[in-house]
N, C-alpha and C. Protein backbone atom coordinates (compact mmCIF):
# COMPACT_ATOMS: atom_id res chain seq x y z
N UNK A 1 -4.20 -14.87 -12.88
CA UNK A 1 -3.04 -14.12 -13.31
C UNK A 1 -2.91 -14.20 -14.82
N UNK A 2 -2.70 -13.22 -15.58
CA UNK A 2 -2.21 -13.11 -17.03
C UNK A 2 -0.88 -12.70 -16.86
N UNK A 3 -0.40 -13.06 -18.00
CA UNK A 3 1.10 -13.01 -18.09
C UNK A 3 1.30 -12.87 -19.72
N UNK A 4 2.77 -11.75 -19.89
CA UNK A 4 2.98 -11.71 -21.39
C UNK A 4 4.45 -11.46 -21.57
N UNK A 5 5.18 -11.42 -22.19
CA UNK A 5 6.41 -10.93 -22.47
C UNK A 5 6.89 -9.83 -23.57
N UNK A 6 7.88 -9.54 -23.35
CA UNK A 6 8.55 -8.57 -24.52
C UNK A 6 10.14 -9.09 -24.30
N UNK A 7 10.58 -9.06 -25.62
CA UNK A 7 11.80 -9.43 -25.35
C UNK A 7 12.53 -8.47 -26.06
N UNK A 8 13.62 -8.08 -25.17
CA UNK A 8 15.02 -7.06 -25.45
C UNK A 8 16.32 -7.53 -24.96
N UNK A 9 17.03 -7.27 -25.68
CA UNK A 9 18.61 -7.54 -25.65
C UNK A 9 19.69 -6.50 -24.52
N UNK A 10 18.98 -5.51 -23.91
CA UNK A 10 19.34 -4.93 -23.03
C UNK A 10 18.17 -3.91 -22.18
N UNK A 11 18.16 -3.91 -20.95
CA UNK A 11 17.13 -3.34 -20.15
C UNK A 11 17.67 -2.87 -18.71
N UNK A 12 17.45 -1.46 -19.15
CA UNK A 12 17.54 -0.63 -17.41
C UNK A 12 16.50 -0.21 -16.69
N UNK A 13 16.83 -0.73 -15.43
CA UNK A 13 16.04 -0.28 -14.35
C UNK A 13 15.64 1.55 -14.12
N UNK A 14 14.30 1.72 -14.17
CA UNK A 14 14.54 3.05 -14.22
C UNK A 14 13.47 3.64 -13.09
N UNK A 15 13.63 4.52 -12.27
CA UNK A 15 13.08 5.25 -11.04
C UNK A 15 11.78 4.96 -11.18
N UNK A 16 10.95 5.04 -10.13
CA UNK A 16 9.12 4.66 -10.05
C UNK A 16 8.90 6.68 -10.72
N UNK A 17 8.47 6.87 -11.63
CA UNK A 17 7.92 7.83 -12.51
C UNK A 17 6.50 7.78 -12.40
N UNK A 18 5.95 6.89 -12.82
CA UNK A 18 4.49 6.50 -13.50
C UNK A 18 3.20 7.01 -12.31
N UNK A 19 2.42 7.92 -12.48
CA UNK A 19 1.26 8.07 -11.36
C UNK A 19 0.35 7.58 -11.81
N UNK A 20 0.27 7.09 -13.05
CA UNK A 20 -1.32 6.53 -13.16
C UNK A 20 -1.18 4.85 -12.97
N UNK A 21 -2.36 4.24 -13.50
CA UNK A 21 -2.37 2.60 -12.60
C UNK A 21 -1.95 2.26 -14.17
N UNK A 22 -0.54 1.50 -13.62
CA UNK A 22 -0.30 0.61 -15.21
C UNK A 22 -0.72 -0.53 -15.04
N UNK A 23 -0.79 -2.03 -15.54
CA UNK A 23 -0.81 -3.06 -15.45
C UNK A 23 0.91 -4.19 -15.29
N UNK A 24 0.91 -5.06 -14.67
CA UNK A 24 2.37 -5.32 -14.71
C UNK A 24 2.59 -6.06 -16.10
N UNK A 25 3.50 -5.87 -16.40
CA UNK A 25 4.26 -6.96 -17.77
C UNK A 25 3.74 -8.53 -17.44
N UNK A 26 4.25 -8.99 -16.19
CA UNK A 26 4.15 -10.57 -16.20
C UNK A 26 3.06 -11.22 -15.87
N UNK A 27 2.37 -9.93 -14.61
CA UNK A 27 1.20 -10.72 -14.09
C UNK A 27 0.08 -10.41 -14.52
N UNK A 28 0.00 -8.71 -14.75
CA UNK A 28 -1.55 -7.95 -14.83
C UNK A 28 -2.33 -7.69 -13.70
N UNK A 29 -1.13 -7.53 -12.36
CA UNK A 29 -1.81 -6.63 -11.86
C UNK A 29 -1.47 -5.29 -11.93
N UNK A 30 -1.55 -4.17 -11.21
CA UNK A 30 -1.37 -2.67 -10.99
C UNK A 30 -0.69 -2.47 -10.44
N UNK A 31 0.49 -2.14 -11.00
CA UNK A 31 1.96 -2.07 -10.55
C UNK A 31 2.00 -1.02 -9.33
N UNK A 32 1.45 -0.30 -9.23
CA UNK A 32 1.53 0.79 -8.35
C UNK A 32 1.50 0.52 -7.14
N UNK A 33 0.28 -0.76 -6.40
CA UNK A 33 -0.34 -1.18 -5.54
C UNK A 33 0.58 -1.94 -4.86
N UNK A 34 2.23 -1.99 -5.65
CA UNK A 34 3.84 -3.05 -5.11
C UNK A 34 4.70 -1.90 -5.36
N UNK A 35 5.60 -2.49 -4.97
CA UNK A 35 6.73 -1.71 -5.18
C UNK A 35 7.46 -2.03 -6.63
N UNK A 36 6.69 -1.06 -7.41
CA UNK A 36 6.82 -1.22 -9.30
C UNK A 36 8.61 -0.90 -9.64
N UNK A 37 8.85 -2.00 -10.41
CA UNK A 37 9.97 -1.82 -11.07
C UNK A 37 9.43 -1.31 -12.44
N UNK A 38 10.26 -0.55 -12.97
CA UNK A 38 10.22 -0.16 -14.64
C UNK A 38 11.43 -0.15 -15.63
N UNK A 39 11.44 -1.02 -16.45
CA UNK A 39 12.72 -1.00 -17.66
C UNK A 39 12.64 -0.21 -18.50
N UNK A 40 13.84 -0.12 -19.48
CA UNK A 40 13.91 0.54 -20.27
C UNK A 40 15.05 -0.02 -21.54
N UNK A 41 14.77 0.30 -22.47
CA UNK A 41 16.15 -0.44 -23.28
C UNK A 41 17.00 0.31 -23.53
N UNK A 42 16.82 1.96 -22.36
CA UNK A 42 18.16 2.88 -22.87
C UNK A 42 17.95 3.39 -21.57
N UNK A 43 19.12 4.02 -21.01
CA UNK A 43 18.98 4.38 -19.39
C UNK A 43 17.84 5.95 -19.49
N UNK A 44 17.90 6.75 -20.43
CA UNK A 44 17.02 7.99 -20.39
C UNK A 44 15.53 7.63 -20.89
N UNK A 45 15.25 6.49 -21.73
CA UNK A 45 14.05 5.80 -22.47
C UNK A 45 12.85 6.02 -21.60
N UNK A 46 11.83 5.53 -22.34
CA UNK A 46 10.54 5.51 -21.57
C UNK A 46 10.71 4.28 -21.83
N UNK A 47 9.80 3.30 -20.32
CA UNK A 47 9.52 2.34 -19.61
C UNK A 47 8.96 1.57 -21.06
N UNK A 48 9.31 0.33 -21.57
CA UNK A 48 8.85 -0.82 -22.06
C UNK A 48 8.65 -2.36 -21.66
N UNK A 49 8.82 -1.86 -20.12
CA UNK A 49 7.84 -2.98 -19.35
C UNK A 49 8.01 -2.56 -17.37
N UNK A 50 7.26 -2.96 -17.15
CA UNK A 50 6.78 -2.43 -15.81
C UNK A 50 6.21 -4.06 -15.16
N UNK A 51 7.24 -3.91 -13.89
CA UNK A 51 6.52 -5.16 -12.80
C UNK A 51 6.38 -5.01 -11.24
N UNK A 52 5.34 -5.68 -10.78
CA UNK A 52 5.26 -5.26 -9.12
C UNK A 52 6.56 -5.26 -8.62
N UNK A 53 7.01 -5.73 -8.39
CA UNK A 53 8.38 -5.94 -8.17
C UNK A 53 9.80 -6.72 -8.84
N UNK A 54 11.09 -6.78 -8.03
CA UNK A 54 11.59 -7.41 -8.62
C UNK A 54 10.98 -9.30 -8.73
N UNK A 55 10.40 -9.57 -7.83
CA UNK A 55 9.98 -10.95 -8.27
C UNK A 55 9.38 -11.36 -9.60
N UNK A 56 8.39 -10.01 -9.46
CA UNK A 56 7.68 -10.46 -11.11
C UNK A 56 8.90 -9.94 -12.28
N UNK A 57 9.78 -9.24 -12.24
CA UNK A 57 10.60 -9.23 -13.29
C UNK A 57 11.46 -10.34 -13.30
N UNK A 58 11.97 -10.97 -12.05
CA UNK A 58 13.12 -12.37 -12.24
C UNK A 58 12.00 -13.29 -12.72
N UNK A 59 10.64 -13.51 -12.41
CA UNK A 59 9.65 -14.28 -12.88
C UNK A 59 9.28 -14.08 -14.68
N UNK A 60 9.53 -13.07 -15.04
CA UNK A 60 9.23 -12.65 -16.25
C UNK A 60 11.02 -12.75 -17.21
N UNK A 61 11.91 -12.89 -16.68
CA UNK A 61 13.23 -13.16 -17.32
C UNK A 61 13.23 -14.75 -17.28
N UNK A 62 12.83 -15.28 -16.59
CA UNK A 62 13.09 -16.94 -16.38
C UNK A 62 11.69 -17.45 -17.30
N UNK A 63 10.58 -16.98 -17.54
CA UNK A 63 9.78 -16.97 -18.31
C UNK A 63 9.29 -17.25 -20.01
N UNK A 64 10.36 -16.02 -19.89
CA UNK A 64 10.70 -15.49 -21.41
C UNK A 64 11.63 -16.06 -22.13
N UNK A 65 12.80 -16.67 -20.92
CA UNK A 65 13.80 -17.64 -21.41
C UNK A 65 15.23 -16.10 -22.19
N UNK A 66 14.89 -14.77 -20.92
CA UNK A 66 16.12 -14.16 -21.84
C UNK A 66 17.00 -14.14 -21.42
N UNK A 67 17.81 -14.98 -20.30
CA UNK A 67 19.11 -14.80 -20.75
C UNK A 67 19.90 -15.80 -20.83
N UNK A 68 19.21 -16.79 -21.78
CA UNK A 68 19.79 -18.14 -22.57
C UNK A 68 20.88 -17.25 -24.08
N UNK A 69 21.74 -18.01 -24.23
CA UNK A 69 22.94 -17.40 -25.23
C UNK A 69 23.36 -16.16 -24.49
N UNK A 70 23.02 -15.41 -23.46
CA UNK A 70 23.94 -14.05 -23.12
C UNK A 70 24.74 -14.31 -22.20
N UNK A 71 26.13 -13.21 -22.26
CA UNK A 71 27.49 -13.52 -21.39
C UNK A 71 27.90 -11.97 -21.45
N UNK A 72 27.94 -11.78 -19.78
CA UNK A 72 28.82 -10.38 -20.25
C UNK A 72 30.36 -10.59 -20.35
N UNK A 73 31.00 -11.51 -19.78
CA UNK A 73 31.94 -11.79 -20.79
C UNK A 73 32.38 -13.68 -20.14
N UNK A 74 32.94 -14.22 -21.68
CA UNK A 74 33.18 -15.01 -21.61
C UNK A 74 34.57 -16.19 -22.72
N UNK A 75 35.21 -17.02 -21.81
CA UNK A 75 36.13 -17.55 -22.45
C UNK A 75 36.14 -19.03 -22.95
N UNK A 76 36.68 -20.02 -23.24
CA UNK A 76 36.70 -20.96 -23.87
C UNK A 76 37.37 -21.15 -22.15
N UNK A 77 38.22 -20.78 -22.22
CA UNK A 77 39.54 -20.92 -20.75
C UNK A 77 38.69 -20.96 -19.45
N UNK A 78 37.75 -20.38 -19.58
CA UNK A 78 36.91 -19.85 -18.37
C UNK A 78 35.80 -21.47 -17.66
């Protein structure tokens, strides 16, 4: 397995589009051959990372270490 990251500050899930064989973001295999997730860092964007599934993307967020410092919201009180 190869594995790589990209890191973004916001990422949407966006519809299986892609017909040709991509490679996945985390693992390197051929996303196509799973049930391919694809992000985006804007909901209309083209795909800047692609994974067999959601496993390899929760595998590739816990990885990458992104969502250490993020809160969608948060209090001192909380």
């Amino acid at each position: 397995m190869c594995g790589g990251s990209t890191d973004a500050d916001k990422t949407f899930v966006l519809p299986t589009a892609s017909t040709r064989m991509t490679d996945c973001t985390y693992c390197g295999c051929p996303v196509e051959a799973h049930d391919p997730v694809f992000v985006s860092e804007s909901p209309e964007g083209t795909p800047t990372g692609q994974f067999c599934n959601y496993g390899c993307l929760a595998a590739h967020i816990d990885a990458a270490d992104l969502t250490t410092g993020t809160a969608c919201e948060w209090s001192p009180d909380q």
